[in-house]
PDB file of N, CA and C in Angstrom:
ATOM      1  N   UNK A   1     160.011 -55.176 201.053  1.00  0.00           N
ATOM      2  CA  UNK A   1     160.002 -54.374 202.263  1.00  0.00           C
ATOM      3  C   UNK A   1     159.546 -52.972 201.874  1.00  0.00           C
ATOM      4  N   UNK A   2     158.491 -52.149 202.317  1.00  0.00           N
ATOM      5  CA  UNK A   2     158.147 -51.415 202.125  1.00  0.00           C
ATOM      6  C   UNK A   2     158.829 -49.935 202.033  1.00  0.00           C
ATOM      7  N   UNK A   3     158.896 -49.150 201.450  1.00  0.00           N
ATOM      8  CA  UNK A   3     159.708 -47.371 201.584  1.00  0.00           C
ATOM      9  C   UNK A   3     159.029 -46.813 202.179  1.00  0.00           C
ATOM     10  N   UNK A   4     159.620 -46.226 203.332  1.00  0.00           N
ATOM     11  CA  UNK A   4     159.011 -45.243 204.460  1.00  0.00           C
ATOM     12  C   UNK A   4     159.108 -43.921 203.833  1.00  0.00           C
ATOM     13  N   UNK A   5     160.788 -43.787 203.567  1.00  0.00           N
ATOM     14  CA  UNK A   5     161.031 -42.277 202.855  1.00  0.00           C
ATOM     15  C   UNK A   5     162.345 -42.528 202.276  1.00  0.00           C
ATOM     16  N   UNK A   6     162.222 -41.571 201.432  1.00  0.00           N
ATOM     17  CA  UNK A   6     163.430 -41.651 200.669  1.00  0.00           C
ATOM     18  C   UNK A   6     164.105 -39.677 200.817  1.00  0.00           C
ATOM     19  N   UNK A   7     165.443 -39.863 201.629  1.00  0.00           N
ATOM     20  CA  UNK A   7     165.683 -38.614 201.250  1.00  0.00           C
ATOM     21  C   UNK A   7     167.698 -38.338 201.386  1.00  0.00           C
ATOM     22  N   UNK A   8     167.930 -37.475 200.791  1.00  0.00           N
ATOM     23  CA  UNK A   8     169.278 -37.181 200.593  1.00  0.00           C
ATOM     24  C   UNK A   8     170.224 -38.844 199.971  1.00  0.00           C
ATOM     25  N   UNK A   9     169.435 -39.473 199.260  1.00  0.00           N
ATOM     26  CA  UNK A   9     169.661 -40.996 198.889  1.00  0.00           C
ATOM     27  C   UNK A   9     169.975 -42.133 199.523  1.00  0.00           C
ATOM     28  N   UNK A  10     169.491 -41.611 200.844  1.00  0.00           N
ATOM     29  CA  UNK A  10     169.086 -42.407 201.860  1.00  0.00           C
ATOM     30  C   UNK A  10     167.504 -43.181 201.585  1.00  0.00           C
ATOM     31  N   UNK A  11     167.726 -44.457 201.725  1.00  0.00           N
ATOM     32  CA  UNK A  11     166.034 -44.849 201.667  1.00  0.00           C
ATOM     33  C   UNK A  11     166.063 -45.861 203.302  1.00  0.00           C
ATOM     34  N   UNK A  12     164.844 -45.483 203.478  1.00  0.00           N
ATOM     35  CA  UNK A  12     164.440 -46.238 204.951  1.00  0.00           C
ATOM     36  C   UNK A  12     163.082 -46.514 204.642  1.00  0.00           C
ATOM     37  N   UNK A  13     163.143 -48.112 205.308  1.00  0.00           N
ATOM     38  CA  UNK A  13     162.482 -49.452 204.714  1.00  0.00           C
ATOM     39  C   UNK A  13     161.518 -49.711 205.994  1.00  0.00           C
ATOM     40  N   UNK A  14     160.986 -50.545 206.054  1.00  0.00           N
ATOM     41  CA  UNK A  14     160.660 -51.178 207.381  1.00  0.00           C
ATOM     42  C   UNK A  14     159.632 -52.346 207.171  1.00  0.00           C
ATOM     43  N   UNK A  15     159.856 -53.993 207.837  1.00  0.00           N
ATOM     44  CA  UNK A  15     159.867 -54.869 207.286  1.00  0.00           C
ATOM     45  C   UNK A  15     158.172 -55.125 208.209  1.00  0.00           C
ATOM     46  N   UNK A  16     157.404 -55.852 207.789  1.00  0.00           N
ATOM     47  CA  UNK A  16     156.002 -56.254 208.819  1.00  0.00           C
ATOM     48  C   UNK A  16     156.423 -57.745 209.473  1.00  0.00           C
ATOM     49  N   UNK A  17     155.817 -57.502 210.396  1.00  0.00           N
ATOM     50  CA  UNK A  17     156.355 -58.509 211.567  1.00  0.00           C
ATOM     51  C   UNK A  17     157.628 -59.032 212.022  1.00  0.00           C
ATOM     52  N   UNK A  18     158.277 -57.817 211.838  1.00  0.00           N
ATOM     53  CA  UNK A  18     159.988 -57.527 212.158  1.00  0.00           C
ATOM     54  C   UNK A  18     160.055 -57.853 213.583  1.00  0.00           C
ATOM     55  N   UNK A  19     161.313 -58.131 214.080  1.00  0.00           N
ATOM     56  CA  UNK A  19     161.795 -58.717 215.319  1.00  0.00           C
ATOM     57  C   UNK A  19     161.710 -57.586 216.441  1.00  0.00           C
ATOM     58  N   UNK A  20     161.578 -57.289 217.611  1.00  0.00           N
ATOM     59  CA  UNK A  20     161.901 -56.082 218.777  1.00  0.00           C
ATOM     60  C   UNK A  20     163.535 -55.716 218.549  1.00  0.00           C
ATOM     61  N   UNK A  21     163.888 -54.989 219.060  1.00  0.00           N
ATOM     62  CA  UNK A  21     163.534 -53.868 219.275  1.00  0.00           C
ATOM     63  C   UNK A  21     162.668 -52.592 218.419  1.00  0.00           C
ATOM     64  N   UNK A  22     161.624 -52.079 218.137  1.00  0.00           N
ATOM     65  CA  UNK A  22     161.434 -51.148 217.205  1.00  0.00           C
ATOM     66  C   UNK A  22     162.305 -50.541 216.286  1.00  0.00           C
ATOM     67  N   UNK A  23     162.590 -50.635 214.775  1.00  0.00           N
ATOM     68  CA  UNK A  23     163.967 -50.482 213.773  1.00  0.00           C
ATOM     69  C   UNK A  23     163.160 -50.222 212.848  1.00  0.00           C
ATOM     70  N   UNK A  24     164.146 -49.477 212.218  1.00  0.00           N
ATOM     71  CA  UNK A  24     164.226 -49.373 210.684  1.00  0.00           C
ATOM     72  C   UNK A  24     165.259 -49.626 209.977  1.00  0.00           C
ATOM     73  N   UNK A  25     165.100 -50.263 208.559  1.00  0.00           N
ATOM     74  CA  UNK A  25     166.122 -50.755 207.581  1.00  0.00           C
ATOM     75  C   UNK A  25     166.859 -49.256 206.987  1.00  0.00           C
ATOM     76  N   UNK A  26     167.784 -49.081 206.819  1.00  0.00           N
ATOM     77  CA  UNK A  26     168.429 -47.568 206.233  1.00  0.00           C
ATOM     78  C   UNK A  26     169.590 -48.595 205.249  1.00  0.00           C
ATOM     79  N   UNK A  27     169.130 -47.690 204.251  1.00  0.00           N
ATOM     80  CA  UNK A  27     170.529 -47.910 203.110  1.00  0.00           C
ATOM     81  C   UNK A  27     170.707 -46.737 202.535  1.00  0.00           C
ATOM     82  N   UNK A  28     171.962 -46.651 202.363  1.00  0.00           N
ATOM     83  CA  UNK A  28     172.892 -45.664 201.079  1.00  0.00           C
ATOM     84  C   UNK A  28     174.221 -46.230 200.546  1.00  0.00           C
ATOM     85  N   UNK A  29     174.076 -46.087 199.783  1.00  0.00           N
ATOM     86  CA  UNK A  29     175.369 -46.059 198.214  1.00  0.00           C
ATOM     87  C   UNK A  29     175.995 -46.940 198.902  1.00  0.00           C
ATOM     88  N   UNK A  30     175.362 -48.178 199.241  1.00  0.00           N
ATOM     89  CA  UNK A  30     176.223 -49.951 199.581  1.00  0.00           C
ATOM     90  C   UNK A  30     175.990 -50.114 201.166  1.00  0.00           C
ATOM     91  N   UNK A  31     176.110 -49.174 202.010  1.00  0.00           N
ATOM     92  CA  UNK A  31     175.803 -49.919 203.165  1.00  0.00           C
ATOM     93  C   UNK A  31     174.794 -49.455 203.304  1.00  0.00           C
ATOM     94  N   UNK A  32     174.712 -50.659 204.623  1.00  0.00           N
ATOM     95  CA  UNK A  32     173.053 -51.004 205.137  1.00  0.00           C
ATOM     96  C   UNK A  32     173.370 -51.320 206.842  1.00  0.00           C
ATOM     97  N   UNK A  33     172.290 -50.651 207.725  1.00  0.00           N
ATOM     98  CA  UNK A  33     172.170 -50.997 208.681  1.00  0.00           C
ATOM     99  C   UNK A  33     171.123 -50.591 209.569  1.00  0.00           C
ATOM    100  N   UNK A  34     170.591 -51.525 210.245  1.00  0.00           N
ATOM    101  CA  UNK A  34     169.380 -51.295 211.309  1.00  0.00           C
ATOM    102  C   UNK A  34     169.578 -50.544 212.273  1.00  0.00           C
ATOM    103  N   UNK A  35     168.309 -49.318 212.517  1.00  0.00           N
ATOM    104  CA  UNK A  35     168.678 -48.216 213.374  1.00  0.00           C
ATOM    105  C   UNK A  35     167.696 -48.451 214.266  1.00  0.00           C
ATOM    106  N   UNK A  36     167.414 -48.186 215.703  1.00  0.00           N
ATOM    107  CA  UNK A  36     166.403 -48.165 216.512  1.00  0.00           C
ATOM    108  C   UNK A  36     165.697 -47.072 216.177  1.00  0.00           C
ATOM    109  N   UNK A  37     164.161 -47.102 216.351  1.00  0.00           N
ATOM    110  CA  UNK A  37     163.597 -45.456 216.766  1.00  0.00           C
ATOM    111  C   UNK A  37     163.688 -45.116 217.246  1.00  0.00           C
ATOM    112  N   UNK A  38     163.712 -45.993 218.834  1.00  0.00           N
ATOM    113  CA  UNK A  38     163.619 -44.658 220.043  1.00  0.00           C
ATOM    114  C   UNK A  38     164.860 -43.562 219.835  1.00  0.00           C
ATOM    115  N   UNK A  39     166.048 -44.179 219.816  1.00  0.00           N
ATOM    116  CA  UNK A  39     167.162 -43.971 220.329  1.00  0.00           C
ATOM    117  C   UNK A  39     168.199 -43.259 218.614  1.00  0.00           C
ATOM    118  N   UNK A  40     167.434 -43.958 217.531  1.00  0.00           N
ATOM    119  CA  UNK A  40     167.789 -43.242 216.448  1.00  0.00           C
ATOM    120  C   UNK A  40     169.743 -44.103 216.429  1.00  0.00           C
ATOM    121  N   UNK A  41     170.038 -45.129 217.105  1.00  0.00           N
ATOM    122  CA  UNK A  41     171.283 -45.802 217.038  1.00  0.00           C
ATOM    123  C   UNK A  41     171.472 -47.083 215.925  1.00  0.00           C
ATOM    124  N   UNK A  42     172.631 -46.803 215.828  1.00  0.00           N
ATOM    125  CA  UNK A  42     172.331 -48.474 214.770  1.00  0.00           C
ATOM    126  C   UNK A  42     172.744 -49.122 214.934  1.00  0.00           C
ATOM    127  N   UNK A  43     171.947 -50.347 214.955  1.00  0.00           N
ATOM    128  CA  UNK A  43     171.989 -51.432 216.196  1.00  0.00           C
ATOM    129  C   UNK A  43     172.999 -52.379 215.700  1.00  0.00           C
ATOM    130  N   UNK A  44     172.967 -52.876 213.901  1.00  0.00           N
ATOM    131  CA  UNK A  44     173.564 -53.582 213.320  1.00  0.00           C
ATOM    132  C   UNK A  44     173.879 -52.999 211.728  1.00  0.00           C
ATOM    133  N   UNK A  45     174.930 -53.190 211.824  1.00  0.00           N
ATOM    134  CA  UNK A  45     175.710 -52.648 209.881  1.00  0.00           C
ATOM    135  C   UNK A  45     176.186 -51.645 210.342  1.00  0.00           C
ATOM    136  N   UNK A  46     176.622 -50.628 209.091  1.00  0.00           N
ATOM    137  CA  UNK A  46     177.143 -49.225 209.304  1.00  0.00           C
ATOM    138  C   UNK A  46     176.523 -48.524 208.229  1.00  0.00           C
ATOM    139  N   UNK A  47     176.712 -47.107 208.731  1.00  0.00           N
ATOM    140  CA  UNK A  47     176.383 -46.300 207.764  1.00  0.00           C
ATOM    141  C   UNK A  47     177.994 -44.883 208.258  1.00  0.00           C
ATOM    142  N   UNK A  48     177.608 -43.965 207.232  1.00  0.00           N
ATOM    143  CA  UNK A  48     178.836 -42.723 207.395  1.00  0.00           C
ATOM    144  C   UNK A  48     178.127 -42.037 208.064  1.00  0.00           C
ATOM    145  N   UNK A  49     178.747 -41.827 209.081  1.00  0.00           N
ATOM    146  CA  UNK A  49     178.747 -40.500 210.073  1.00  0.00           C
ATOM    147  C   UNK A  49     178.102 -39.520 209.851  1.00  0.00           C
ATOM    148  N   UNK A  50     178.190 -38.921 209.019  1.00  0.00           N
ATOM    149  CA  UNK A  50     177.150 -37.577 208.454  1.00  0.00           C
ATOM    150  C   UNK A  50     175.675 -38.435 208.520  1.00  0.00           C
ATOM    151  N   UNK A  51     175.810 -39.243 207.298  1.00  0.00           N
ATOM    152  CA  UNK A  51     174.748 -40.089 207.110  1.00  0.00           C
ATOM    153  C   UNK A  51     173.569 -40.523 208.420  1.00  0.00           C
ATOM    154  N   UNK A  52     174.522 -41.237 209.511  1.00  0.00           N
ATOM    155  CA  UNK A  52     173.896 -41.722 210.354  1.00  0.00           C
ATOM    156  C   UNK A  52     173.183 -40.492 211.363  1.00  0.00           C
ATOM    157  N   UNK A  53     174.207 -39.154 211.242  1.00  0.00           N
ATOM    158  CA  UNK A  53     173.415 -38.566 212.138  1.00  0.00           C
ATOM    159  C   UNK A  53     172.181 -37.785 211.511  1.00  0.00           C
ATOM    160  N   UNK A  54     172.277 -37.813 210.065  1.00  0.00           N
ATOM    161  CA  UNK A  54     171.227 -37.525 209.737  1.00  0.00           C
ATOM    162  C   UNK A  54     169.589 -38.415 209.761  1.00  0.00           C
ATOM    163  N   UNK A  55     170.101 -39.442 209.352  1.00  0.00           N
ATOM    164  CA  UNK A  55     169.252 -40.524 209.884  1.00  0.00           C
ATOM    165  C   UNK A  55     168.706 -40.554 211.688  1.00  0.00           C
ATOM    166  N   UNK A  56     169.389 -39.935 212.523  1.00  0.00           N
ATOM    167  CA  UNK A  56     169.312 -40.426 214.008  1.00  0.00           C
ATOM    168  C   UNK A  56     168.485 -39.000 214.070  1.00  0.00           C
ATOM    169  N   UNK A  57     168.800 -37.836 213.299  1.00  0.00           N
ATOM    170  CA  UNK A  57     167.726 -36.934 213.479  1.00  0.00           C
ATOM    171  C   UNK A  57     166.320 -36.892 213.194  1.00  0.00           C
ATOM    172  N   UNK A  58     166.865 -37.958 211.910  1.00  0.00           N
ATOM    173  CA  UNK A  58     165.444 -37.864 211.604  1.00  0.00           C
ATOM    174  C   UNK A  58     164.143 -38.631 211.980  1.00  0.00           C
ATOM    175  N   UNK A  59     164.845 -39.818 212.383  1.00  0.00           N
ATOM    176  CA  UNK A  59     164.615 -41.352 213.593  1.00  0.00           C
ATOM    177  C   UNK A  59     163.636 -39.524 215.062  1.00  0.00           C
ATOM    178  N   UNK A  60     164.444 -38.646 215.669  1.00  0.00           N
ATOM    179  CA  UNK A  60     164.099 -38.333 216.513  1.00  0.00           C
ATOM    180  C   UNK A  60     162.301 -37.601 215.915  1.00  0.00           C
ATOM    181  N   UNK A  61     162.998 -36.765 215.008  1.00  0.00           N
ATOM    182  CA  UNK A  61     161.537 -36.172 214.737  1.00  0.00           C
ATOM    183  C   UNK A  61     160.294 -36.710 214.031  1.00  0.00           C
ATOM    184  N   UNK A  62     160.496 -37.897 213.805  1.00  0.00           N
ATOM    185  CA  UNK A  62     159.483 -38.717 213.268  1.00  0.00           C
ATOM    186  C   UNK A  62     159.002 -40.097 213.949  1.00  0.00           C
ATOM    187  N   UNK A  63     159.520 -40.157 215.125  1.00  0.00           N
ATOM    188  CA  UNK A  63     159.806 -40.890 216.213  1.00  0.00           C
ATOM    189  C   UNK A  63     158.135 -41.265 216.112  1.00  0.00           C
ATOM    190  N   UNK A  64     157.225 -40.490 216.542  1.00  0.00           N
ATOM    191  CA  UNK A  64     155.460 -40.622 216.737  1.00  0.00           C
ATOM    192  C   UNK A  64     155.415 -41.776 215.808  1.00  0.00           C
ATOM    193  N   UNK A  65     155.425 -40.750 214.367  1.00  0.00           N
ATOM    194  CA  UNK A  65     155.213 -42.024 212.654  1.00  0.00           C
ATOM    195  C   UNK A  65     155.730 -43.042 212.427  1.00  0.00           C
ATOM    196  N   UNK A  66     157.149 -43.199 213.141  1.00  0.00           N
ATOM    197  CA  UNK A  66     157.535 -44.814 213.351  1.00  0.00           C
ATOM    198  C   UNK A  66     157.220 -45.562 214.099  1.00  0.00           C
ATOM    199  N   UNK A  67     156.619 -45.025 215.373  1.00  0.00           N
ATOM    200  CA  UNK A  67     156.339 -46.028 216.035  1.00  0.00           C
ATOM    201  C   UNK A  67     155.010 -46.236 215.777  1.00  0.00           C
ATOM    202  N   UNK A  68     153.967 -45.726 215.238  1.00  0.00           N
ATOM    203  CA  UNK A  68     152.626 -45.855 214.541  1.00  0.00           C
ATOM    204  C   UNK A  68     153.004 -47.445 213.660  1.00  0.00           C
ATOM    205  N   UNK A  69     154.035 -46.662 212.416  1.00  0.00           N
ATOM    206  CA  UNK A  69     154.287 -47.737 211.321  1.00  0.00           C
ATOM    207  C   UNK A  69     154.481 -49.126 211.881  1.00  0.00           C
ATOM    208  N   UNK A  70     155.503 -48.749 213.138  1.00  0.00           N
ATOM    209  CA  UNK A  70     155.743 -50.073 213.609  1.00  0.00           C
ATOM    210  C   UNK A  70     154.630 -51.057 214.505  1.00  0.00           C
ATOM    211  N   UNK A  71     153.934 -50.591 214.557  1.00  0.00           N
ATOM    212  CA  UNK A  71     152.300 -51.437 214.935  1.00  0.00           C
ATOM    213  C   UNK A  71     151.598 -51.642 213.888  1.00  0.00           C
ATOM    214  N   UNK A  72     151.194 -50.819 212.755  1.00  0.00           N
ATOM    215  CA  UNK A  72     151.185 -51.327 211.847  1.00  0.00           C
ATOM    216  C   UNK A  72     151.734 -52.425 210.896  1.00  0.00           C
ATOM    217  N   UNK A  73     152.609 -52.372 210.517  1.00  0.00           N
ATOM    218  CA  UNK A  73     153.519 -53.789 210.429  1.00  0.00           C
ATOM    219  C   UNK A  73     153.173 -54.857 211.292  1.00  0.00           C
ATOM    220  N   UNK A  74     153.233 -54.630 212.874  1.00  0.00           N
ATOM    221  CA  UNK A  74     153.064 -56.112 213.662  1.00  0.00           C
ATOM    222  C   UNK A  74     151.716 -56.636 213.168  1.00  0.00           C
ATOM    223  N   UNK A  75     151.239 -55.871 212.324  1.00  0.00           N
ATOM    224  CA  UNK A  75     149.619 -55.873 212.521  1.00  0.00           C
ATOM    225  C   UNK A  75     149.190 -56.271 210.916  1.00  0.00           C
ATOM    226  N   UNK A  76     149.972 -56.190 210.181  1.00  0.00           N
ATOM    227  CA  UNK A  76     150.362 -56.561 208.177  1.00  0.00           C
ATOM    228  C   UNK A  76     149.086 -55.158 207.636  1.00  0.00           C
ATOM    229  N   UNK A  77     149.234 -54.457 208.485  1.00  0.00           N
ATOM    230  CA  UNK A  77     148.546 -53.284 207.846  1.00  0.00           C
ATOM    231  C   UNK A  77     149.446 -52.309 206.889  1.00  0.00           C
ATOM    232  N   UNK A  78     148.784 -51.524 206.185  1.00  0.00           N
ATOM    233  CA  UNK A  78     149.653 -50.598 205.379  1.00  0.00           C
ATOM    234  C   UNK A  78     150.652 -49.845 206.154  1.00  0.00           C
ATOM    235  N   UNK A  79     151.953 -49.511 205.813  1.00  0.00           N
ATOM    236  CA  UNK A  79     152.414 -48.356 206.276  1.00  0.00           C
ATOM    237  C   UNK A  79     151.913 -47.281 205.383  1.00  0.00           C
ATOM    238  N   UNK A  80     152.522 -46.004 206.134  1.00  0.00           N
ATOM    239  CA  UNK A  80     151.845 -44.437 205.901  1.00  0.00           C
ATOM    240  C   UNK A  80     153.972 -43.941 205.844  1.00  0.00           C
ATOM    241  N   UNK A  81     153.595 -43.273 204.456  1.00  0.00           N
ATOM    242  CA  UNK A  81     154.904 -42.800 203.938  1.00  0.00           C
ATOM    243  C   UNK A  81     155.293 -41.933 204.779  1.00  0.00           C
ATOM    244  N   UNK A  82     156.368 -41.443 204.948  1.00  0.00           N
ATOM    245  CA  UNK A  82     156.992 -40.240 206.381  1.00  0.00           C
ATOM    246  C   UNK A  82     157.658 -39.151 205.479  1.00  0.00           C
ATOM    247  N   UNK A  83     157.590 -37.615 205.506  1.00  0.00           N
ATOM    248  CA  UNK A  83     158.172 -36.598 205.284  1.00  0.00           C
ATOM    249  C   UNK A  83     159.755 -36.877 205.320  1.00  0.00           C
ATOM    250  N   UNK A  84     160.844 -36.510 204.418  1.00  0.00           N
ATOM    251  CA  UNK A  84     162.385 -37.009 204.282  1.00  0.00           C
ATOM    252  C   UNK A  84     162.713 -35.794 205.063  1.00  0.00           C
ATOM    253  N   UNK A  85     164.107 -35.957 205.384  1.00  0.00           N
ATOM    254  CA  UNK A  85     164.764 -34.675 206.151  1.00  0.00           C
ATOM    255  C   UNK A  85     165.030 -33.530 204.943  1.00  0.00           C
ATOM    256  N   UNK A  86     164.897 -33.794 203.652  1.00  0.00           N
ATOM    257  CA  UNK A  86     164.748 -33.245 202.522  1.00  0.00           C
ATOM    258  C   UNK A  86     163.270 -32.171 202.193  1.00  0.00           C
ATOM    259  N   UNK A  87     162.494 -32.716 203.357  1.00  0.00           N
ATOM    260  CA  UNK A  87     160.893 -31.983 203.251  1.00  0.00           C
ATOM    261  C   UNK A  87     160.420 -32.409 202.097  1.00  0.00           C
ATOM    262  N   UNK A  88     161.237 -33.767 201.246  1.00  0.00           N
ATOM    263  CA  UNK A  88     160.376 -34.156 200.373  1.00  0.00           C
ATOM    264  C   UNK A  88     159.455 -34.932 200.285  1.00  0.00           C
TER     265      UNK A  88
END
C-alpha cells in the first residue's frame, strides 16, 4: 500500500482500487484506522484523540490531493506524495 505522508509518526497509506467511501489508511504506534477525506472522521479502528485530530486537520487541508490520489488509485496510476502536518 503506498505512503502518502509520513508525519509526527503518523504514516497515511492509501490502497488502489479501495472500496467508497473516499479513505485513507492512518497508523501510529499500534493502532490503525480508516479515516474519510471529506469529513476527515474515522470510519473504522481507532486512533488517540490528539492523533486523530491531527490527522482530521490534515484530511481537511489536503482534502484537493486526496481526492486527486483517490482517482488515481481507482485508476492503478501513481500516487503523488502529500506535504505532512510537520511541513515535511
Amino acid at each position: 500500500m503506498p505512503v502518502l505522508s509520513i508525519f509526527f509518526g503518523i504514516i497515511i497509506r492509501m490502497w488502489h482500487d479501495d472500496h467508497s467511501p473516499p479513505h485513507i489508511h492512518v497508523e501510529y504506534q499500534g493502532f490503525e484506522a480508516i479515516v474519510a477525506i471529506k469529513t476527515g472522521q474515522v470510519l473504522q479502528g481507532s486512533l488517540p484523540r490528539k492523533v486523530a485530530s491531527i490527522v482530521s486537520d490534515w484530511c481537511h487541508n489536503h482534502q484537493i490531493e486526496l481526492l486527486n490520489n483517490w482517482e488515481y488509485a481507482q485508476r492503478f496510476e501513481p500516487l503523488e506524495r502529500i506535504q505532512g502536518a510537520d511541513r515535511d
